[in-house]
Protein backbone atom coordinates (compact mmCIF):
# COMPACT_ATOMS: atom_id res chain seq x y z
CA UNK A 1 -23.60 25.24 -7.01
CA UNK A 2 -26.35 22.99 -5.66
CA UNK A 3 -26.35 23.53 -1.53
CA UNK A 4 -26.93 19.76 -1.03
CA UNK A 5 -23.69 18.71 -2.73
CA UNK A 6 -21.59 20.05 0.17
CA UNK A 7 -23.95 17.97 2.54
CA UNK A 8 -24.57 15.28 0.78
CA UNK A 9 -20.49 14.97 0.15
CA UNK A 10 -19.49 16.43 3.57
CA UNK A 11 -22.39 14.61 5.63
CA UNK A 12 -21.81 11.18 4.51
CA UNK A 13 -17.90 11.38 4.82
CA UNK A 14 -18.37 12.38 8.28
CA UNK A 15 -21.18 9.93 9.23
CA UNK A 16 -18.55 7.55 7.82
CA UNK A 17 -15.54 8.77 9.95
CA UNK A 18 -18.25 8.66 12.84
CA UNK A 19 -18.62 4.70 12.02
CA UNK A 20 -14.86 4.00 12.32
CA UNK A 21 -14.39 3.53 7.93
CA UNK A 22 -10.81 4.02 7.19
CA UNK A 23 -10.05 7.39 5.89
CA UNK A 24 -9.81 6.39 2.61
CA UNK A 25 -13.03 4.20 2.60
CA UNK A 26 -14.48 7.09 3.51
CA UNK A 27 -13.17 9.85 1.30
CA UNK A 28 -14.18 6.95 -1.91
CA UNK A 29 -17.57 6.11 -0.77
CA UNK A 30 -18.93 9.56 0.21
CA UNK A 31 -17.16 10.99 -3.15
CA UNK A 32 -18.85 8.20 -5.65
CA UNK A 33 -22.36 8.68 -3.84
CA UNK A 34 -21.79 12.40 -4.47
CA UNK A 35 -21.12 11.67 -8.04
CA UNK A 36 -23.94 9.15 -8.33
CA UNK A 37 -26.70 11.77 -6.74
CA UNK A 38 -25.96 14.57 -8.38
CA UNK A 39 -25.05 12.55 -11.95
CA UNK A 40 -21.34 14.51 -12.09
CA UNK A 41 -19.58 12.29 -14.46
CA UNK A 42 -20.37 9.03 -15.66
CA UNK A 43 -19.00 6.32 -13.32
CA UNK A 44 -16.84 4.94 -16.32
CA UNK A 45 -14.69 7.98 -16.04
CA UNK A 46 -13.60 7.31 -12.07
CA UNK A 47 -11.01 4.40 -13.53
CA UNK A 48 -9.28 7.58 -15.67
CA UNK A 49 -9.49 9.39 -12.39
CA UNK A 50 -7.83 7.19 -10.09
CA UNK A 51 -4.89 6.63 -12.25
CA UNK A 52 -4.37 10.27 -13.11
CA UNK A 53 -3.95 10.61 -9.24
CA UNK A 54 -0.80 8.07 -9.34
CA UNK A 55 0.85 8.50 -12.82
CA UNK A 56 3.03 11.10 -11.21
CA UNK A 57 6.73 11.03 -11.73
CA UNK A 58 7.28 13.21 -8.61
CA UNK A 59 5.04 10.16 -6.96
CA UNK A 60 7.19 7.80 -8.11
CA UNK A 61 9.90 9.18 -4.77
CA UNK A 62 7.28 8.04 -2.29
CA UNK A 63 7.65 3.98 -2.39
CA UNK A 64 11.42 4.46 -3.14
CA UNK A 65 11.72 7.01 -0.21
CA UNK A 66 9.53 4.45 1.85
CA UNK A 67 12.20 2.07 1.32
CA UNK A 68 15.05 3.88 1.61
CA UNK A 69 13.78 4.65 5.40
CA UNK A 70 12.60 0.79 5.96
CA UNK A 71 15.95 -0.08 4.41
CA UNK A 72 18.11 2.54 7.27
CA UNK A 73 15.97 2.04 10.66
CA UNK A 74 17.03 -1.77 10.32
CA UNK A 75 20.75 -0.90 10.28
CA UNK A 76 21.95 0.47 13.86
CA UNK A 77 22.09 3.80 12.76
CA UNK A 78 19.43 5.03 14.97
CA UNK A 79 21.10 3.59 18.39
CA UNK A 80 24.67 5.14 16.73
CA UNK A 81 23.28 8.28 16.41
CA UNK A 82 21.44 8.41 19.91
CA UNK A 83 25.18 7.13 21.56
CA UNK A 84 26.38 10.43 19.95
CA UNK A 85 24.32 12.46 21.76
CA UNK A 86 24.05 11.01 24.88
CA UNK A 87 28.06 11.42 25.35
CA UNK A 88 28.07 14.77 23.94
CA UNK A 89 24.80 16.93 25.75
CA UNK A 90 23.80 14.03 27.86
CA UNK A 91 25.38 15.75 31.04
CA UNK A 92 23.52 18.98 30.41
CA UNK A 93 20.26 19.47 32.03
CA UNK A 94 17.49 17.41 30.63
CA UNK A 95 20.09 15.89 28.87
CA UNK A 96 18.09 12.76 27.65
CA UNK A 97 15.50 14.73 26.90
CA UNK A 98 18.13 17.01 23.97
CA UNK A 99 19.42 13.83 22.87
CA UNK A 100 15.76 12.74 21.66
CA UNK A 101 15.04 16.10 19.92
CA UNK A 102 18.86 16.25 18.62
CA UNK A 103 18.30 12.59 16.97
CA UNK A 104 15.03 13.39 15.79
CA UNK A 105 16.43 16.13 13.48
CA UNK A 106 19.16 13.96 12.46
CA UNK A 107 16.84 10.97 11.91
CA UNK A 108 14.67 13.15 10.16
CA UNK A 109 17.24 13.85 7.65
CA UNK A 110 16.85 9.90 6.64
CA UNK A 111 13.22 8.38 6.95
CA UNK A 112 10.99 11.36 5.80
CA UNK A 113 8.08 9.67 7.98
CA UNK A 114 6.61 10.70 11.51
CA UNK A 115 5.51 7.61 12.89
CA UNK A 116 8.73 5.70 11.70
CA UNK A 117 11.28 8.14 13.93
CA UNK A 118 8.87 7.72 16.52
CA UNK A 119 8.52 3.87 16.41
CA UNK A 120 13.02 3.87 15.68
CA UNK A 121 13.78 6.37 18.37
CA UNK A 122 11.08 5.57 20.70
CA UNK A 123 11.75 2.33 20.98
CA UNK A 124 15.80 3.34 22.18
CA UNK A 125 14.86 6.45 24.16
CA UNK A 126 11.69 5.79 25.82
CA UNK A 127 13.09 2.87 28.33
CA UNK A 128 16.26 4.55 28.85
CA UNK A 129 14.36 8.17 29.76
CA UNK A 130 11.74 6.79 32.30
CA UNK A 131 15.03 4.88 34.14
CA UNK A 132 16.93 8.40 34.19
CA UNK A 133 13.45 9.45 35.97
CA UNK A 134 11.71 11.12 33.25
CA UNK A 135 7.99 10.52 33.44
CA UNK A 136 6.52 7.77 31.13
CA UNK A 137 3.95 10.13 29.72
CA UNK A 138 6.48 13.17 29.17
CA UNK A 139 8.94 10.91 27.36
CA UNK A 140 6.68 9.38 25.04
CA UNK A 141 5.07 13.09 24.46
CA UNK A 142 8.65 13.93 23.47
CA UNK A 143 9.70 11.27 21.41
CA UNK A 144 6.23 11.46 19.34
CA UNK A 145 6.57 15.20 19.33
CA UNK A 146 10.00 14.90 17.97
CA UNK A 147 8.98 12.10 15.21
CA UNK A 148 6.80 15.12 13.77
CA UNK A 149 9.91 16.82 12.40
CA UNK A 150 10.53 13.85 10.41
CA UNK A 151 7.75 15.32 7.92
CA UNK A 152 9.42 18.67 7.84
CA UNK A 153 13.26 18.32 7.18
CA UNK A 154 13.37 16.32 3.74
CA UNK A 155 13.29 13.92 2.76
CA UNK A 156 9.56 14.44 3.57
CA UNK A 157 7.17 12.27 2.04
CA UNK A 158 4.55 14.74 3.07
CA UNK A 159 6.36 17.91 0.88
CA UNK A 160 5.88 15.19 -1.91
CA UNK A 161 2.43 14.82 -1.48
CA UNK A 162 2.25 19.00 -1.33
CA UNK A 163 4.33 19.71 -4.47
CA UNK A 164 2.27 17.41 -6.67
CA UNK A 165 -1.42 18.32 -5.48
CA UNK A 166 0.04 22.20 -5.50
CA UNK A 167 2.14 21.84 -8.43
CA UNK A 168 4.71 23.37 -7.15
CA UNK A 169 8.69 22.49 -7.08
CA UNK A 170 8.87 19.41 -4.70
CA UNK A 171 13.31 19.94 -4.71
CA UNK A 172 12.47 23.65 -3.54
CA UNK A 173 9.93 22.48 -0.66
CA UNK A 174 12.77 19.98 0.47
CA UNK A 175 15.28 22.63 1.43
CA UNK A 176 12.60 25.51 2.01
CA UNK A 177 12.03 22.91 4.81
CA UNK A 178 15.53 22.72 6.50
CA UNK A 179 15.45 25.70 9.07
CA UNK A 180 11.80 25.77 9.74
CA UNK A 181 12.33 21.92 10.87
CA UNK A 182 15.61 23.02 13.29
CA UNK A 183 13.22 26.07 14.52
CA UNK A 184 10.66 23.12 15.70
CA UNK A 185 13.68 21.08 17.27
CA UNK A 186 15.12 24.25 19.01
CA UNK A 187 11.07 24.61 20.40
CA UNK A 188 11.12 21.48 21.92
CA UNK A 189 14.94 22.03 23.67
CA UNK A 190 13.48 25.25 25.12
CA UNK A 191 9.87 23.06 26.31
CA UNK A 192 12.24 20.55 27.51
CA UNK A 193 14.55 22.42 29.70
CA UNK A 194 11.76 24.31 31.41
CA UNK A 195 9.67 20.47 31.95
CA UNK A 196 12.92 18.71 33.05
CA UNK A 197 15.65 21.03 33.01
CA UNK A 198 15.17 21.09 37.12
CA UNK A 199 13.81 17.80 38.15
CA UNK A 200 15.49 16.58 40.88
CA UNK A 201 14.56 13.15 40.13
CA UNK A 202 16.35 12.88 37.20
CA UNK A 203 19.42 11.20 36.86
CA UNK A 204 22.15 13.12 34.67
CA UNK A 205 24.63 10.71 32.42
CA UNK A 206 27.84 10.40 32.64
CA UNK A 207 30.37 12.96 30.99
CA UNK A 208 31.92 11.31 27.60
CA UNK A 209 35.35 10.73 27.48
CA UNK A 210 37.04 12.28 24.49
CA UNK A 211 38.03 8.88 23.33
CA UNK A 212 33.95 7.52 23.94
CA UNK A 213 32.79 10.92 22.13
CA UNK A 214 35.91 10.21 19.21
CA UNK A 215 34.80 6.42 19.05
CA UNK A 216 30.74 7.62 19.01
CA UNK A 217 31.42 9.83 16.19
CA UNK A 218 33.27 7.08 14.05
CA UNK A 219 30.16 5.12 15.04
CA UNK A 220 28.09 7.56 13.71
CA UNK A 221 29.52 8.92 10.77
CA UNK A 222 27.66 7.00 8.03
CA UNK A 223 24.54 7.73 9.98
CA UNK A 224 25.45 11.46 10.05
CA UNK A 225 26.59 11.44 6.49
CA UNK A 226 23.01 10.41 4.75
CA UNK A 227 21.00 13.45 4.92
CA UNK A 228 24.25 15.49 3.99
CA UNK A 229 24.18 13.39 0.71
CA UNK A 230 20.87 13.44 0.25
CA UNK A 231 20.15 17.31 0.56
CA UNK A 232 24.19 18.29 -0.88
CA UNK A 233 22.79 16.40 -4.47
CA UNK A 234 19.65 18.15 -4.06
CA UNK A 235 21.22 21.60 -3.23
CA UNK A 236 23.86 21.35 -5.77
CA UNK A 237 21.79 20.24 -8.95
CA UNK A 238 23.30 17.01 -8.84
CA UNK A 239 19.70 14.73 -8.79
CA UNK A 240 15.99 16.17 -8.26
CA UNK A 241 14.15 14.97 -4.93
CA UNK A 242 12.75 11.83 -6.94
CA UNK A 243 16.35 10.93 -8.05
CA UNK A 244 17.41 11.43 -4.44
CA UNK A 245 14.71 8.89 -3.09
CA UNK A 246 17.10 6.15 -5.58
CA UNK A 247 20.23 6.97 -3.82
CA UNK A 248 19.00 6.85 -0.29
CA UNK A 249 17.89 2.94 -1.17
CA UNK A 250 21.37 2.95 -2.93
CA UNK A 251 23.39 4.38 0.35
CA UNK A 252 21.08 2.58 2.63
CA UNK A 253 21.85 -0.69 1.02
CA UNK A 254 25.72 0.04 1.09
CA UNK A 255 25.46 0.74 4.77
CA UNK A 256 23.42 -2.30 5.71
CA UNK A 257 25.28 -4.81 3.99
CA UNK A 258 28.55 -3.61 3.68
CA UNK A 259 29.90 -1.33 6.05
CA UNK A 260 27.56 -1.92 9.55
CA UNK A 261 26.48 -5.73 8.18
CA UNK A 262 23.17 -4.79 10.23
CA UNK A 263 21.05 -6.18 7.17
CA UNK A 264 20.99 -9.80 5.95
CA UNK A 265 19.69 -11.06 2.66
CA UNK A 266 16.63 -12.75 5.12
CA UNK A 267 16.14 -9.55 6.49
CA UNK A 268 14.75 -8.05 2.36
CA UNK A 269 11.39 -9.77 2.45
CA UNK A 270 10.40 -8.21 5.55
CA UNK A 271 11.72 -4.83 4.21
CA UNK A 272 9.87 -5.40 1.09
CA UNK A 273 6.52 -6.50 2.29
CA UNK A 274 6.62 -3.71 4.92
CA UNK A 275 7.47 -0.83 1.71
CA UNK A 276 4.76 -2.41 -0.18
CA UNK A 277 2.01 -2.20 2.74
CA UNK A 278 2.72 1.13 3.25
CA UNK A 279 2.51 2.33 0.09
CA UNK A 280 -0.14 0.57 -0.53
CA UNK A 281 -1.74 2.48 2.29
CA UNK A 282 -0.52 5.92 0.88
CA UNK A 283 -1.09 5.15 -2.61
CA UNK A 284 -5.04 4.25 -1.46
CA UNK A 285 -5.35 7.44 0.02
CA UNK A 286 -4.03 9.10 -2.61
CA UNK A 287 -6.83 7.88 -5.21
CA UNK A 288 -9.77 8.30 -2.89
CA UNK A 289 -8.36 11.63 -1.62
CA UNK A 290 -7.81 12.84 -5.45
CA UNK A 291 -11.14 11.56 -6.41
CA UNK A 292 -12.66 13.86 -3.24
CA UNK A 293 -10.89 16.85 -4.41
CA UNK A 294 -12.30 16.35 -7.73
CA UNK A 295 -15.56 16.38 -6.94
CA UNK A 296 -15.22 19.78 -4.78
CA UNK A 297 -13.76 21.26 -7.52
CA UNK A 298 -16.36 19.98 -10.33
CA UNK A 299 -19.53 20.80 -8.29
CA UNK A 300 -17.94 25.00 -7.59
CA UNK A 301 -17.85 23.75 -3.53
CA UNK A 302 -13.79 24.56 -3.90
CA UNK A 303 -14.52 28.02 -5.04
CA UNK A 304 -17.52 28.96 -2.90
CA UNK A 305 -15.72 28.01 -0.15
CA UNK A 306 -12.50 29.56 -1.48
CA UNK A 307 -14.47 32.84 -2.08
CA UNK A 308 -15.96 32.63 1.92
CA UNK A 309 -12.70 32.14 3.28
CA UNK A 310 -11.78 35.51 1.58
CA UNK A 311 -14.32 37.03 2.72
CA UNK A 312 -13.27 36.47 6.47
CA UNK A 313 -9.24 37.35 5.64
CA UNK A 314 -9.42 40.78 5.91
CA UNK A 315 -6.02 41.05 5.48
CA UNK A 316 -2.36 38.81 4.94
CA UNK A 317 -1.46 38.71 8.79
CA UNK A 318 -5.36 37.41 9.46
CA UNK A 319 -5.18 35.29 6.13
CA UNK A 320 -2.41 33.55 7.12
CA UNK A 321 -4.16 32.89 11.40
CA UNK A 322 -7.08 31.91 9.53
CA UNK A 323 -5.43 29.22 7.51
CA UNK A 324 -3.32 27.99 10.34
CA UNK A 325 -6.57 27.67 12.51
CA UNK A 326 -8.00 25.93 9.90
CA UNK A 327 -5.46 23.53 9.31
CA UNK A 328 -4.46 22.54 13.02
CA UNK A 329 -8.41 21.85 13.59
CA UNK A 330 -7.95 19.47 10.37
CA UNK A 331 -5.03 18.46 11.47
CA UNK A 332 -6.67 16.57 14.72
CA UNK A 333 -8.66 14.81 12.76
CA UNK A 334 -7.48 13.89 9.42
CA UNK A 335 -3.95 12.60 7.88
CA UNK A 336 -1.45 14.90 6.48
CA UNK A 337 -2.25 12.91 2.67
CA UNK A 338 -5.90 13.66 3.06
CA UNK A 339 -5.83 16.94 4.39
CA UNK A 340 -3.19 17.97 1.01
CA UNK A 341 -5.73 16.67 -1.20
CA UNK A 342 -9.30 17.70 0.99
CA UNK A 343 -8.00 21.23 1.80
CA UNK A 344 -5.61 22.72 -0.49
CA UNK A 345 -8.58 22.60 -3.60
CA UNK A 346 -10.14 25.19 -1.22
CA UNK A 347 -7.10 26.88 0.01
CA UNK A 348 -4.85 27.56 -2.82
CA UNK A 349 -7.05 30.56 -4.46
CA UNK A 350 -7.15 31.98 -1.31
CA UNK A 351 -3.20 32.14 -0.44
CA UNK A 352 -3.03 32.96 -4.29
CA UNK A 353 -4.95 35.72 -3.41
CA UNK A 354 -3.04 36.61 -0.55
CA UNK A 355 0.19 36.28 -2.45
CA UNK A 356 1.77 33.53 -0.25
CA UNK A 357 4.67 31.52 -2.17
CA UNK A 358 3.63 28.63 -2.43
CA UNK A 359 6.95 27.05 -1.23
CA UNK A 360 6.57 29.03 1.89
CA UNK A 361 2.82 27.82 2.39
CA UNK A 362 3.74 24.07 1.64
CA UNK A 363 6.01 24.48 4.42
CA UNK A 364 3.37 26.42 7.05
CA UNK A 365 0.99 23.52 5.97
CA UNK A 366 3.39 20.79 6.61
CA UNK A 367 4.14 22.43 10.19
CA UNK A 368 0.67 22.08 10.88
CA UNK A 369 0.52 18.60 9.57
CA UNK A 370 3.59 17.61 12.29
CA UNK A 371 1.74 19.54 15.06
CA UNK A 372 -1.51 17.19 13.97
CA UNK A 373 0.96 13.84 14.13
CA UNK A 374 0.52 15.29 17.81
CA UNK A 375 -3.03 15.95 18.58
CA UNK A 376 -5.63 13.71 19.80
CA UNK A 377 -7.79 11.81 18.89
CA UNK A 378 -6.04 10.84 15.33
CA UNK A 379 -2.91 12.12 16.23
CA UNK A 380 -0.79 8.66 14.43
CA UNK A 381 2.75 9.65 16.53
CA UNK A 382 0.90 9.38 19.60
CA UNK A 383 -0.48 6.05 19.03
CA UNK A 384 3.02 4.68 18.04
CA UNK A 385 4.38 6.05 21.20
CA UNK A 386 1.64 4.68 23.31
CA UNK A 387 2.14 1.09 22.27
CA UNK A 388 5.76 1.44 22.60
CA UNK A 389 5.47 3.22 26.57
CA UNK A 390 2.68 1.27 26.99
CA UNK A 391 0.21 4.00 28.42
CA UNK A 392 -3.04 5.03 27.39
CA UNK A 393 -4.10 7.85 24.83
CA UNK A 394 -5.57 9.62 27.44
CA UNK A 395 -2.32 9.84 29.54
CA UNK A 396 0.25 10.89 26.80
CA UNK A 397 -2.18 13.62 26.03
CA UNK A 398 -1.97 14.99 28.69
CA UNK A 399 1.60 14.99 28.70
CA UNK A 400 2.03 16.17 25.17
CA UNK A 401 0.10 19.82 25.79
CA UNK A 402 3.32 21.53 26.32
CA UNK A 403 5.16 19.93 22.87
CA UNK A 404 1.82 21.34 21.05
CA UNK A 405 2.26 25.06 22.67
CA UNK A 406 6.03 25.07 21.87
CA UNK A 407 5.40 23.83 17.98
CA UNK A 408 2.62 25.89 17.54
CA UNK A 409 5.13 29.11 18.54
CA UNK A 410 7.25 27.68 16.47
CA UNK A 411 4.62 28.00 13.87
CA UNK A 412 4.09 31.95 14.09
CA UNK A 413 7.83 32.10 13.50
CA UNK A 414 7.91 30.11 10.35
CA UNK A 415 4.60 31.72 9.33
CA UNK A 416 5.59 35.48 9.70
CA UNK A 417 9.25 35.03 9.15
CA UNK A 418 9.01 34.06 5.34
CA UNK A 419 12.71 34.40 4.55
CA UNK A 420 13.22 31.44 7.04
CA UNK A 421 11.95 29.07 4.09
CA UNK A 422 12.72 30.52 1.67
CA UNK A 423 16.30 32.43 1.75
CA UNK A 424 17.76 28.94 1.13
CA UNK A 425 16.13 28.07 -1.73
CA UNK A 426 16.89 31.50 -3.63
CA UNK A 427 20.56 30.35 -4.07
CA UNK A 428 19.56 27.35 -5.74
CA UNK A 429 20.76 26.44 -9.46
């Protein structure tokens, strides 16, 4: 391996991300000047390239999955399931504050997207926590800290992107990722009692009724019953996680239109264009991200760097701190899409050499990835909770330090408890 292929390649990306380029601009350009200087592949073969990136069938579950969540968070199901809550643990201490991480795992069960339960859920929660007295900072820290579990519980779009740049079994990564998402919810309970649990400013709600709690659970139910659909077919061999993304647009139609009548026919186009931009967004990264982790593997910089790394892991138990450091460093300054495609080229001979499933690393990885949805300065939850509180970055990042220590323990546990991921997925057909 020439030395100056991991400078040119790594140099210019960075000197890129240093100019403010998109991601993506950045991962193309410093990729095809790579190519170009060292004379890798003829140019004409890039077109091939970017094409074999997207001609996935397993990709084909992100833009229907995409809509599926655009489709749900216009219905009411989001303020349904936060009523829920609030009547049922509202009255405990910090009881706002378990109704945010209690909708964020439900929530999670539906959009498969970070910064969509933030923007859903923050946009309910935030107002209504800083007028029970929570402070603005801490409840935006919370609500972006609970969006991250929105890549971990399926559907994930992220566990997508990790089965089909690890080839591994994208239905298995979906329920491999059911516990170790409730173990980051049940984190953020413990952070929040011990942060608000005893504020005296903080104003508790009102006990529910058992006919409010009855008439919030009839409220609720179709809201409720989505992710039980959508992981029961999974589960049970009834459809495969692409298959699944179809009948969440199916259900989430059904629901809009016919039983809540949140969504109107006017409503689609904004739904549409909204899917279409997003995708557009992912599927760019995709391609540029693909064509980077081509060119580390073609020029031998995957493997030399594969082969350092296993020089440092003296062992599993270090192996496995080594990767996570790795990763949460990434994690604060790259996207979860990128990092899958940047990292994992380097990574996966060294947790094959480790013998790590691969199911249970997909799921360590995508724990990291939430925990980096968290972490300044590209930390994209964050920024959607800022504009909705309407602080600065430099406020909410303060307040978020405690959400990053209670995920990050919650990381050790799904890292060194493999059975967590992967009992579930053992029982499978």
């Amino acid at each position: 391996m020439d030395p100056l292929v991991p400078l040119l390649l790594f140099g210019s990306f960075g000197v890129l991300m240093l100019l403010d380029f998109p991601i993506a601009a950045a991962l193309g350009i410093s990729s095809v000047l790579t190519i170009v200087a060292f004379d890798l592949a003829p140019l004409q073969l890039l077109p091939h390239q970017l094409l074999s990136a997207t001609a996935s069938w397993t990709l084909l579950a992100v833009p229907v999955f995409i809509l599926a969540g655009n489709l749900l968070a216009k219905t009411a199901i989001s303020e349904r399931l936060v009523h829920l809550a609030r009547v049922l643990v509202g009255r405990l201490p910090a009881g706002l504050a378990m109704v945010a991480v209690i909708v964020s795992i439900f929530f999670a069960g539906i959009s498969g997207s970070g910064p969509a339960d933030t923007a859903a859920l923050g946009a309910i929660l935030i107002p209504a926590m800083v007028k029970a007295g929570y402070k603005k900072r801490s409840a935006a820290a919370l609500i972006a800290a609970g969006g991250g579990i929105g890549i971990i519980i399926p559907p994930s779009i992220a566990l997508v992107i990790y089965g089909v740049v690890a080839n591994a079994s994208v239905t298995k990564l979906f329920i491999a990722g059911i516990f170790p998402g409730i173990v980051v919810g049940l984190s953020l309970f413990v952070v929040s009692y011990f942060l608000f649990g005893r504020d005296p400013n903080i104003v508790l709600e009102k006990r529910g009724t058992p006919r409010e709690i009855a008439g919030a659970m009839r409220g609720a139910f179709w809201g409720l019953l989505a992710p039980l659909i959508i992981l029961g077919g999974i589960y049970g061999g009834i459809f495969t996680a692409t298959e699944a993304a179809t009948v969440a647009v199916v259900y989430g139609v059904a629901v809009g239109f016919f039983i809540h009548r949140d969504l109107r026919l006017s409503d689609l186009p904004s739904i549409l264009v909204d899917t279409g931009v997003t995708t557009g967004v992912v599927m760019l990264l995709v391609c540029t991200a693909s064509l980077f982790a081509w060119v580390l593997n073609t020029s031998g910089v995957a493997a030399a760097a594969a082969s350092g790394l296993l020089h440092l892991a003296s062992g599993k138990t270090a192996g496995l701190l080594l990767l996570n450091g790795i990763l949460l460093v990434a994690g604060c300054f790259m996207d979860a899409i990128s990092i899958y495609y940047v990292l994992l080229p380097i990574l996966l001979p060294v947790v094959k050499a480790l013998e790590i499933d691969l199911v249970h690393f997909g799921v360590i990885m995508t724990v990291n990835m939430a925990i980096g949805q968290i972490t300044p300065p590209v930390g994209v939850n964050l920024f959607v909770a800022c504009g909705i509180a309407r602080i600065p970055m430099k406020e909410i990042s303060r307040g978020v330090v405690p959400m990053v220590l209670a995920q990050s323990a919650a990381l050790l546990v799904v890292t060194f408890w493999p059975d967590l991921s992967l009992w579930l997925p053992r029982f499978m057909r």
